[in-house]
C-alpha atoms as a PDB file:
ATOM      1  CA  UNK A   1     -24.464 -29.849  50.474  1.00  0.00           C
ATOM      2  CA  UNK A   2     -24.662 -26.361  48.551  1.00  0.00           C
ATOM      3  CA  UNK A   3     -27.120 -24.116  49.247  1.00  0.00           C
ATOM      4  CA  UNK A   4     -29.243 -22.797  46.661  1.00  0.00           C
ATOM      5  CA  UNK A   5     -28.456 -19.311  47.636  1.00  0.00           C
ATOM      6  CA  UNK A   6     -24.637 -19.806  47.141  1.00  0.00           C
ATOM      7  CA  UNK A   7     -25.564 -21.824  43.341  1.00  0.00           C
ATOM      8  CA  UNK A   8     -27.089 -18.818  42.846  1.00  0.00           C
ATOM      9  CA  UNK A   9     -24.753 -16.078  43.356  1.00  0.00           C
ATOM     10  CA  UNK A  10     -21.861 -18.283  41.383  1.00  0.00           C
ATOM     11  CA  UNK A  11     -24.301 -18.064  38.466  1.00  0.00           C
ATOM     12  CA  UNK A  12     -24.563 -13.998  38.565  1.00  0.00           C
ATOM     13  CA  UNK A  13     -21.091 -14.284  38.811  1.00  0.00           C
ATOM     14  CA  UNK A  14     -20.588 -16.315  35.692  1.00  0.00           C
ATOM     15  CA  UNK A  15     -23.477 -14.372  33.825  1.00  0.00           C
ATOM     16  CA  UNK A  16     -21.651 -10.823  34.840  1.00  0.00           C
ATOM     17  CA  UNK A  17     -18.096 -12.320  33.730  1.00  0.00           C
ATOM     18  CA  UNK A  18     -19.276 -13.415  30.659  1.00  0.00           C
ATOM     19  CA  UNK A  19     -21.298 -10.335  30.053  1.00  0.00           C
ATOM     20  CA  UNK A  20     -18.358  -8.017  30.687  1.00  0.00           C
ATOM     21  CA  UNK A  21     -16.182 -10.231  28.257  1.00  0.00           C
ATOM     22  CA  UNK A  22     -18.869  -9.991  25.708  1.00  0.00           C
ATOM     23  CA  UNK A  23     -19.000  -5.961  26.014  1.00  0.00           C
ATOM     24  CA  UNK A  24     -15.001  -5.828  25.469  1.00  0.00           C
ATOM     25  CA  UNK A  25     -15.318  -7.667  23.289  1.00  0.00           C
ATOM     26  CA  UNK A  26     -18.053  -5.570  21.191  1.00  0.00           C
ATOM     27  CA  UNK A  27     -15.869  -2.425  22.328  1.00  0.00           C
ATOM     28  CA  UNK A  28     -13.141  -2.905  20.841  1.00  0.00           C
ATOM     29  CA  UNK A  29     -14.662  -4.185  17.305  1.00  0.00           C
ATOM     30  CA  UNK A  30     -16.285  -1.364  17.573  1.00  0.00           C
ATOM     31  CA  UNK A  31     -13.015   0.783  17.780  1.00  0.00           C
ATOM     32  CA  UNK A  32     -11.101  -0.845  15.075  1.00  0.00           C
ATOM     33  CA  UNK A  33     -10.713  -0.392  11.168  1.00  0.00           C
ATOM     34  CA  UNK A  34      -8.855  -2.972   9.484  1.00  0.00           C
ATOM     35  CA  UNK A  35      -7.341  -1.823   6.628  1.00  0.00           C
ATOM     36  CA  UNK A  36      -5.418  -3.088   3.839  1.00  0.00           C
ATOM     37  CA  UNK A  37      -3.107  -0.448   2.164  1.00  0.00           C
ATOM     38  CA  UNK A  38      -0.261  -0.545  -0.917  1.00  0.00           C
ATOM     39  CA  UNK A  39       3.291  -0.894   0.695  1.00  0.00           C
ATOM     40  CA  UNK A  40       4.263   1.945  -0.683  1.00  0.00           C
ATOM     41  CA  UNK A  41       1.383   3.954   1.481  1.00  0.00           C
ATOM     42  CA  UNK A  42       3.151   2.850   4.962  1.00  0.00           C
ATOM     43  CA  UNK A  43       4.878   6.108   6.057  1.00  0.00           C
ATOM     44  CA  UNK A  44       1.944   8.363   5.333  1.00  0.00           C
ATOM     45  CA  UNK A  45      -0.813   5.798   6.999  1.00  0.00           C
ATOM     46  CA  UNK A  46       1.369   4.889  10.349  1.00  0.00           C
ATOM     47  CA  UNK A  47       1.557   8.889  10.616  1.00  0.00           C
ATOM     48  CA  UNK A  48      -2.302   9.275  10.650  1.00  0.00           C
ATOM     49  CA  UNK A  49      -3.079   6.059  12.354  1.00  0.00           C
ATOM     50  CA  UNK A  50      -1.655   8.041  15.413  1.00  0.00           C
ATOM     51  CA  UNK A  51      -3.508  10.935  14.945  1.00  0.00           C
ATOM     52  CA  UNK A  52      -6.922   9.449  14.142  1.00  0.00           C
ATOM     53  CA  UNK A  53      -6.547   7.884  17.267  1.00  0.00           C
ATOM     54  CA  UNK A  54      -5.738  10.496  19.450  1.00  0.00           C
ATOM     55  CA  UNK A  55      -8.491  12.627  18.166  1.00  0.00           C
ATOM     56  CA  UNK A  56     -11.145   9.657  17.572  1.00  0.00           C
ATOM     57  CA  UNK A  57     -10.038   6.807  19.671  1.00  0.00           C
ATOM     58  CA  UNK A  58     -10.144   4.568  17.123  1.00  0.00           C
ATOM     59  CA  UNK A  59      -7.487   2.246  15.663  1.00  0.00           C
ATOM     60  CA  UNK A  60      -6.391   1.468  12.525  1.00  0.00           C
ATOM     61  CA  UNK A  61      -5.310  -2.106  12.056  1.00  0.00           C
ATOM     62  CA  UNK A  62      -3.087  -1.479   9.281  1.00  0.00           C
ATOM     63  CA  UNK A  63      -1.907  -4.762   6.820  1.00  0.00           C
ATOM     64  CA  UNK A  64       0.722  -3.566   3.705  1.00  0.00           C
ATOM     65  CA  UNK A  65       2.024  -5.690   1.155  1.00  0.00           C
ATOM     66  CA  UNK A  66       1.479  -5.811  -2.828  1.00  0.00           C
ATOM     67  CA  UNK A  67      -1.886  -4.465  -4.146  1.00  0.00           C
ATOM     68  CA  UNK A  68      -2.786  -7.007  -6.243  1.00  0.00           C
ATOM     69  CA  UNK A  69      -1.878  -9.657  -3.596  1.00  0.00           C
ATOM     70  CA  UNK A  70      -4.075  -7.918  -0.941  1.00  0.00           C
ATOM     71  CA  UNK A  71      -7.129  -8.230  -3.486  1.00  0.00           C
ATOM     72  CA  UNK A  72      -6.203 -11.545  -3.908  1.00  0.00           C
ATOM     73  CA  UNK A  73      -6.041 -12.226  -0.063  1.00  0.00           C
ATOM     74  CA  UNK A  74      -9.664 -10.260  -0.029  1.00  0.00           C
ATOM     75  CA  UNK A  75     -11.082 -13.037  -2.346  1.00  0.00           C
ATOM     76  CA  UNK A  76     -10.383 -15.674  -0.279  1.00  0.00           C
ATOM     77  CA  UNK A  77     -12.168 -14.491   2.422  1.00  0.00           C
ATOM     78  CA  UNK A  78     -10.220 -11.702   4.238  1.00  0.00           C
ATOM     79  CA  UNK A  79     -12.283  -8.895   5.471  1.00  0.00           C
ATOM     80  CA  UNK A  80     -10.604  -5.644   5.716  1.00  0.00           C
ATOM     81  CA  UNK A  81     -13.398  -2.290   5.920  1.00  0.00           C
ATOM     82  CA  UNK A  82     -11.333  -0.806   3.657  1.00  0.00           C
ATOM     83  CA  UNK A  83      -8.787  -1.581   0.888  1.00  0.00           C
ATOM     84  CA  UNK A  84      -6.418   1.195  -1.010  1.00  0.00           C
ATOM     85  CA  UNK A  85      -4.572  -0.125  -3.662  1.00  0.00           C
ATOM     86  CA  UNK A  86      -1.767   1.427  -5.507  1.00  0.00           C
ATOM     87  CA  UNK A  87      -4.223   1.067  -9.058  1.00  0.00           C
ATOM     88  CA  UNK A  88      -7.195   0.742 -10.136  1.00  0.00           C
ATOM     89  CA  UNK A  89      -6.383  -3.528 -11.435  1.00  0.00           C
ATOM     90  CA  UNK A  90      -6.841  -4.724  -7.878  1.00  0.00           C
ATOM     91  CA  UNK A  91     -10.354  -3.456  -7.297  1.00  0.00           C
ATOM     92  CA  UNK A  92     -11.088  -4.253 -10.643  1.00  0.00           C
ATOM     93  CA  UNK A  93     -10.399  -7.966  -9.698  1.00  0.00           C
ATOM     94  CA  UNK A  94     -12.272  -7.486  -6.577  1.00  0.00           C
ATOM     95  CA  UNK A  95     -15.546  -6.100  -8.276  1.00  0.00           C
ATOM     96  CA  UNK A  96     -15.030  -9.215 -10.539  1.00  0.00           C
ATOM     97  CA  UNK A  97     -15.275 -11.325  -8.272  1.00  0.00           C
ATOM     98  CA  UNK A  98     -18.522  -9.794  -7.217  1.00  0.00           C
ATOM     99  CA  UNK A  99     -17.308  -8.614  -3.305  1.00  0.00           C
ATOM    100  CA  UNK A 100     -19.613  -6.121  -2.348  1.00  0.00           C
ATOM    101  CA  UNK A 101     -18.053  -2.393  -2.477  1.00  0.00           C
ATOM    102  CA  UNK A 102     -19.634   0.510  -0.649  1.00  0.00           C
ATOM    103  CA  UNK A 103     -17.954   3.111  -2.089  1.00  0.00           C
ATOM    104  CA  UNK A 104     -14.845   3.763  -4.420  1.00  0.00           C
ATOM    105  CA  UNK A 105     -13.699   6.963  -5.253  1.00  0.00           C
ATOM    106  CA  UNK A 106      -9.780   8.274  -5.995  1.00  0.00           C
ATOM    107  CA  UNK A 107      -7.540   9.242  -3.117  1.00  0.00           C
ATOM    108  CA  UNK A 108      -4.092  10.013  -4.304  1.00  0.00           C
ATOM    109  CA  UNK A 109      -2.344   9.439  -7.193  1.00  0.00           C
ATOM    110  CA  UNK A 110       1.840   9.004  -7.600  1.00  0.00           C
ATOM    111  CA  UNK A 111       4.892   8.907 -10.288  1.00  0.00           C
ATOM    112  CA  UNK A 112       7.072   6.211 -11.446  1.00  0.00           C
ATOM    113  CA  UNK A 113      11.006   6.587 -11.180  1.00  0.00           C
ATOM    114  CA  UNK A 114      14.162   4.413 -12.312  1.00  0.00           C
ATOM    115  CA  UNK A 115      16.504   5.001  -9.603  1.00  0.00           C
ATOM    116  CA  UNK A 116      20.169   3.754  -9.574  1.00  0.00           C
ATOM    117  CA  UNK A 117      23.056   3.379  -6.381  1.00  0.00           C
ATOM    118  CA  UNK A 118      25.684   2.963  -8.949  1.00  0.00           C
ATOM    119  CA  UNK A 119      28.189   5.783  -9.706  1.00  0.00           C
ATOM    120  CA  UNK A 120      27.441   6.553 -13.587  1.00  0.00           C
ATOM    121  CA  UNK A 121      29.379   9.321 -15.330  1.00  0.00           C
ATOM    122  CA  UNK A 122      27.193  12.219 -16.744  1.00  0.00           C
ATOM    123  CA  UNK A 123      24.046  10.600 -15.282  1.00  0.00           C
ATOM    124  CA  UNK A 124      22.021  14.010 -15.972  1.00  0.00           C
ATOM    125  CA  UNK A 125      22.387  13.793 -19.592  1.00  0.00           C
ATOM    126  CA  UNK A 126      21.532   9.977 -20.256  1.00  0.00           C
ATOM    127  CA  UNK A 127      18.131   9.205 -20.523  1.00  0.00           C
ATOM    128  CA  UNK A 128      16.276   5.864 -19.447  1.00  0.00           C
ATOM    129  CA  UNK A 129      16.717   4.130 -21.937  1.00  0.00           C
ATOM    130  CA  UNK A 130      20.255   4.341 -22.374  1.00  0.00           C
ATOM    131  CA  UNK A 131      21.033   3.955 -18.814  1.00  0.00           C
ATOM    132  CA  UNK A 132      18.677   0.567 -18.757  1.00  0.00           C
ATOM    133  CA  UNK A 133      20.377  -0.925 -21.496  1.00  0.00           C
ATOM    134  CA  UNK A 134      24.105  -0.376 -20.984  1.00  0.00           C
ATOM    135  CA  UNK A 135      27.003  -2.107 -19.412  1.00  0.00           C
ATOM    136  CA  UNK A 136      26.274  -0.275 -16.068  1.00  0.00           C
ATOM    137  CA  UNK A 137      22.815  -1.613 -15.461  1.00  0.00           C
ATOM    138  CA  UNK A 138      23.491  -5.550 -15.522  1.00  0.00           C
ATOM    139  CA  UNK A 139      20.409  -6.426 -13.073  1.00  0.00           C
ATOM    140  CA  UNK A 140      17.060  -3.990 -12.445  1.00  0.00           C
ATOM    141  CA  UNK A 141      14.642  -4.920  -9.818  1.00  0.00           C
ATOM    142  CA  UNK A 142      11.167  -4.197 -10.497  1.00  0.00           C
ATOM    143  CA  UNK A 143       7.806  -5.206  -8.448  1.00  0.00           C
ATOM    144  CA  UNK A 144       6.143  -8.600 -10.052  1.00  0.00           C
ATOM    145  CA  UNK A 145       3.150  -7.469 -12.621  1.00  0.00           C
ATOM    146  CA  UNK A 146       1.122 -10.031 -11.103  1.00  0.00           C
ATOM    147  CA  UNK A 147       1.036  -9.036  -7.346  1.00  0.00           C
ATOM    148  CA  UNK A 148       1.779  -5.048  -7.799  1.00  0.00           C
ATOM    149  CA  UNK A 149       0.556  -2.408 -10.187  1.00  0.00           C
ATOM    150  CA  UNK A 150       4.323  -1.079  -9.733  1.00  0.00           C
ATOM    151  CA  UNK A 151       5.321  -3.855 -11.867  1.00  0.00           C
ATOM    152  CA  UNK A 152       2.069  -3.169 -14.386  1.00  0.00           C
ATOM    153  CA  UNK A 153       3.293   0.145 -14.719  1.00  0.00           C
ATOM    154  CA  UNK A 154       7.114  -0.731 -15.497  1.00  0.00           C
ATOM    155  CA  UNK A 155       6.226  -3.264 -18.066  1.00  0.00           C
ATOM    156  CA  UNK A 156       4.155  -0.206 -19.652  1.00  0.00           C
ATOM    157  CA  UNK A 157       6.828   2.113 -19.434  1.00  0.00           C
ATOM    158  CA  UNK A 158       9.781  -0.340 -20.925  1.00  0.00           C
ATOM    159  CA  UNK A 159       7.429  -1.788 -23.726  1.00  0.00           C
ATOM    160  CA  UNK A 160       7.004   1.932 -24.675  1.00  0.00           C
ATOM    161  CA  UNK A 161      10.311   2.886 -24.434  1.00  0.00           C
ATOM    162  CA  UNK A 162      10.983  -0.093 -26.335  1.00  0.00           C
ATOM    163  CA  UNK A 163      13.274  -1.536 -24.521  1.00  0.00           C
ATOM    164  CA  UNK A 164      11.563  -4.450 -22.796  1.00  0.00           C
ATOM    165  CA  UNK A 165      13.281  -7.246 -25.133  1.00  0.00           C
ATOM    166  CA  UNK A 166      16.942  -6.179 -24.848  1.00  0.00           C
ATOM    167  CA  UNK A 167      16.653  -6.141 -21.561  1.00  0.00           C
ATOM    168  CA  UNK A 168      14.208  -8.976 -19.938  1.00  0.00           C
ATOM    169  CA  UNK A 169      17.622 -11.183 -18.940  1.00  0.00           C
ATOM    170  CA  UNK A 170      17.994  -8.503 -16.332  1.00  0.00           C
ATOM    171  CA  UNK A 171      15.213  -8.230 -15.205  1.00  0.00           C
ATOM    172  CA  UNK A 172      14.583  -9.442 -11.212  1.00  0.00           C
ATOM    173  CA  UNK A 173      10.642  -9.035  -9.711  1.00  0.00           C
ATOM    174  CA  UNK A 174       9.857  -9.023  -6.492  1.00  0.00           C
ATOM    175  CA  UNK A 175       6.863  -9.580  -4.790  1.00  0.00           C
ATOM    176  CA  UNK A 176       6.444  -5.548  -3.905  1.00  0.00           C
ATOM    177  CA  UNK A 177       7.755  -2.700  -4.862  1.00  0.00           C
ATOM    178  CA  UNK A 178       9.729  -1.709  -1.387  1.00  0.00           C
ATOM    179  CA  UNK A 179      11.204  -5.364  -1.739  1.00  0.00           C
ATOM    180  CA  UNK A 180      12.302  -3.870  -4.964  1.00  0.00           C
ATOM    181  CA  UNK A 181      13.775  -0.799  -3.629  1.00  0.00           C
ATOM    182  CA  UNK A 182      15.565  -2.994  -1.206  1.00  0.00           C
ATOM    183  CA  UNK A 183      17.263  -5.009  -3.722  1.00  0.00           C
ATOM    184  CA  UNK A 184      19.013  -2.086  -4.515  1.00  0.00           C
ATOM    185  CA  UNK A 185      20.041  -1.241  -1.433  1.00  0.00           C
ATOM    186  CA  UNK A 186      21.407  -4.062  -0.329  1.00  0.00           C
ATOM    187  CA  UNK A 187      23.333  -4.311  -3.646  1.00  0.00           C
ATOM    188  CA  UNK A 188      21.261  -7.214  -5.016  1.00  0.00           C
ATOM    189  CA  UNK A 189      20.734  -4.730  -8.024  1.00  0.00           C
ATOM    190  CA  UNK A 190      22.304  -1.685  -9.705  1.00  0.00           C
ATOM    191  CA  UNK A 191      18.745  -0.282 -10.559  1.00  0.00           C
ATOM    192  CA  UNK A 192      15.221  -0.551  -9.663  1.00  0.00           C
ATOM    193  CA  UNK A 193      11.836   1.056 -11.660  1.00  0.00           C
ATOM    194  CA  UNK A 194       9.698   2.255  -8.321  1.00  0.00           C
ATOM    195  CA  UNK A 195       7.462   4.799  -7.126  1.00  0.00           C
ATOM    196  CA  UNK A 196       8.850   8.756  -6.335  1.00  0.00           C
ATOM    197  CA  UNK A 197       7.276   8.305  -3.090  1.00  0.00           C
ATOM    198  CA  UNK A 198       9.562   4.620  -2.082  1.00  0.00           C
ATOM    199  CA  UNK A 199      12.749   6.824  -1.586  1.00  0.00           C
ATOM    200  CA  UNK A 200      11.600   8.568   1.690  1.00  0.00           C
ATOM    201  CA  UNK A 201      13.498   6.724   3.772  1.00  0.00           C
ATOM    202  CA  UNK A 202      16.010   5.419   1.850  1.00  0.00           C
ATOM    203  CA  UNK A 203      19.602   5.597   3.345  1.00  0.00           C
ATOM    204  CA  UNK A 204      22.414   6.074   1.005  1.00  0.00           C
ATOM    205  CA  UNK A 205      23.137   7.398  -2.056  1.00  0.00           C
ATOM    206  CA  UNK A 206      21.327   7.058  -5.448  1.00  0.00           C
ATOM    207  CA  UNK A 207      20.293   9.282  -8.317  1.00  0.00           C
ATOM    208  CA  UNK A 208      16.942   8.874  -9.554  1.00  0.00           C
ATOM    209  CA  UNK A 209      15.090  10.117 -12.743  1.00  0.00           C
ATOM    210  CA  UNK A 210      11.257  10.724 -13.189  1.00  0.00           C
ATOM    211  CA  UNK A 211       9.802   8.768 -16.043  1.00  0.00           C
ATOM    212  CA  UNK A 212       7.553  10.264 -18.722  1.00  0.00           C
ATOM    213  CA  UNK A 213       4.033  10.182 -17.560  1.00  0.00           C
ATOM    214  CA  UNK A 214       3.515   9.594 -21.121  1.00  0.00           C
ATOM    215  CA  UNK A 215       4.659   5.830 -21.256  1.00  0.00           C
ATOM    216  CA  UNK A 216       2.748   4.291 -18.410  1.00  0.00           C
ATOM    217  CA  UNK A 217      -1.235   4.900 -17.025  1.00  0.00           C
ATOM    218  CA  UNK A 218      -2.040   7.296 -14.614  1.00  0.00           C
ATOM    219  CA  UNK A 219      -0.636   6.244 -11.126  1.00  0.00           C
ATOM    220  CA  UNK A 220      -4.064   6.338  -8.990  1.00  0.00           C
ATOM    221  CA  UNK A 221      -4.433   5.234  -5.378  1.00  0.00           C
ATOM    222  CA  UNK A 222      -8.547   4.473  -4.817  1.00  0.00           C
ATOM    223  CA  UNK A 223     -10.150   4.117  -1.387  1.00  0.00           C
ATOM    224  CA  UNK A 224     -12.252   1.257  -2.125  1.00  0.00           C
ATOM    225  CA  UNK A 225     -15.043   1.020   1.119  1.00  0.00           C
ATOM    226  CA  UNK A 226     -16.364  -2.706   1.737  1.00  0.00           C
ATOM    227  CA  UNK A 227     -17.594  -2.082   5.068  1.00  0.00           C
ATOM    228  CA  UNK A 228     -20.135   1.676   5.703  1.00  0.00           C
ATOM    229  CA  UNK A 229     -19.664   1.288   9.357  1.00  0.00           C
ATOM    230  CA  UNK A 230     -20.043   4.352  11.420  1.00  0.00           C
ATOM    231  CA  UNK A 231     -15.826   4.469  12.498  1.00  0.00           C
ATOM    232  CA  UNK A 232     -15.404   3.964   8.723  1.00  0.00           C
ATOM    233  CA  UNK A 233     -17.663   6.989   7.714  1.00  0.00           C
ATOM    234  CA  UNK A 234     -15.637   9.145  11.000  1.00  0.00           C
ATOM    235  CA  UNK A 235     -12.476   7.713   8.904  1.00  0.00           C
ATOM    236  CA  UNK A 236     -13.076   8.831   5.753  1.00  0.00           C
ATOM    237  CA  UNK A 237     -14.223  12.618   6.683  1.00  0.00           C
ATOM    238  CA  UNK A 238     -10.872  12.351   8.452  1.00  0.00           C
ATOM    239  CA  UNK A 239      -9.242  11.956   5.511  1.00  0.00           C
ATOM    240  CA  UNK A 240     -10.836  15.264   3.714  1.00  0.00           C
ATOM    241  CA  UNK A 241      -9.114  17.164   6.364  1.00  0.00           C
ATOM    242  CA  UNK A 242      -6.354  19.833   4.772  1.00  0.00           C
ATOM    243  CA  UNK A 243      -3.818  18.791   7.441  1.00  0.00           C
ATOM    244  CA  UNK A 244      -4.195  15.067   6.349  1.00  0.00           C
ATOM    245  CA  UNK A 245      -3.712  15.677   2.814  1.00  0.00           C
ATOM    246  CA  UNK A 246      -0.925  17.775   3.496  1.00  0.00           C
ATOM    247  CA  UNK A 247       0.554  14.418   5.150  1.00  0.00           C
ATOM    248  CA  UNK A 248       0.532  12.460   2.236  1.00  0.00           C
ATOM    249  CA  UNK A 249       1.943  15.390   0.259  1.00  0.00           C
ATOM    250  CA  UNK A 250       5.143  15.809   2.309  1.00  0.00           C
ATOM    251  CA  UNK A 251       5.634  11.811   1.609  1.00  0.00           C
ATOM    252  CA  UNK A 252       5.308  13.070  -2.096  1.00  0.00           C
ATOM    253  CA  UNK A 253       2.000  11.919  -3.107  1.00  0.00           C
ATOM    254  CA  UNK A 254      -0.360  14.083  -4.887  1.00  0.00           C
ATOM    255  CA  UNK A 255      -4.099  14.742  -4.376  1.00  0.00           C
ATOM    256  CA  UNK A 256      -6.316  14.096  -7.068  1.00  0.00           C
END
């Protein structure tokens, strides 16, 4: 028959091994920040998700994909602390739909580009439009207006330039704007409307050519807070550091 004494001692046992479990647990909640970013942020984020966590000990749990997708994701019940879209439509949709935000404010802002791997004769002296509408662009990727602001702001630009009808048949969205980039480099397309900041590690050779800032909105990147936890808080003062924003402004992003 068991003793007492040794039913005892098994339940301090159990009690400390749950206890400990429960305290990891805690721990490492504690030390994590999820957050969900714009694709097109993933060099400059994986760079300072090292170095927060050398200096802080805290991890960044980093998810990328289209902006407008992420918000959408956020809706149906994912719980990231904190969100940065690549435009101000996504939180919009998120303050719609009446998610609590804890703080918004704008981080970084960017510039749209039409870049091209094709060989083009006198490509300095043709403009956009030109270039978009002749025999040497037959297929231009862009990022789907629905599930990225890169594709809001493309639509913006073209319908400006006025060149949106003579050239929808070839038009190919993706769901992202890097997937768009990639189209291109895989040959899938001969041109691609992205983000200055999408060609940092692109291998191979394109020419590219800024687009009036005139013809499309203001490119802004917001921090949008949902959760005011105390790692959050140490993460955002992190972010006001000079070296920090000197990070994001060797990937070619500018600070508002």
């Amino acid at each position: 028959m068991i003793s007492r004494k040794f039913i005892f001692i098994i339940l301090i046992m159990a009690t400390v091994l749950v206890l400990s479990i429960l305290s990891s647990f805690f721990q490492k909640k504690d030390k994590e920040i999820l957050i969900f970013a714009a694709v097109s942020l993933s060099e400059p984020l994986e760079e300072i998700k090292d170095i927060f966590y050398e200096e802080n000990n805290i991890s960044l749990i980093l998810n990328f994909g289209g902006s407008q997708t992420l918000a959408s994701q956020i809706n149906r019940g994912a719980a990231p602390e904190i969100f940065i879209p690549a435009g101000i439509s996504p939180y919009n949709f998120i303050n719609d739909k009446n998610i609590k935000v804890v703080d918004f404010y704008v981080l970084l802002s960017n510039k749209l580009v039409f870049a091209s791997g094709k060989k083009i004769d006198n490509w300095e002296k043709k403009n956009i439009k030109e270039l978009v509408v002749s025999d040497y662009i037959n297929r231009i990727s862009i990022a789907d207006p629905e599930l990225a602001p890169a594709g809001e702001y493309t639509i913006q630009a073209l319908n400006n330039m006025g060149v949106i009808s003579d050239i929808e048949t070839k038009i190919v969205k993706t769901k992202n704007v890097r997937d768009a980039v990639n189209h291109m480099r895989l040959g899938l397309s001969d041109g691609v409307f992205a983000y200055n900041t999408d060609f940092n590690n692109y291998e191979g050779n394109y020419n590219k050519k800024n687009i009036s800032e005139n013809l499309y909105n203001e490119i802004q990147y917001p921090i949008v807070v949902l959760e005011n936890s105390y790692d959050v808080k140490e993460f955002l003062i992190f972010l006001k550091n000079e070296k920090i924003k000197n990070i994001f402004t060797k990937y070619g992003f500018s600070n508002p």
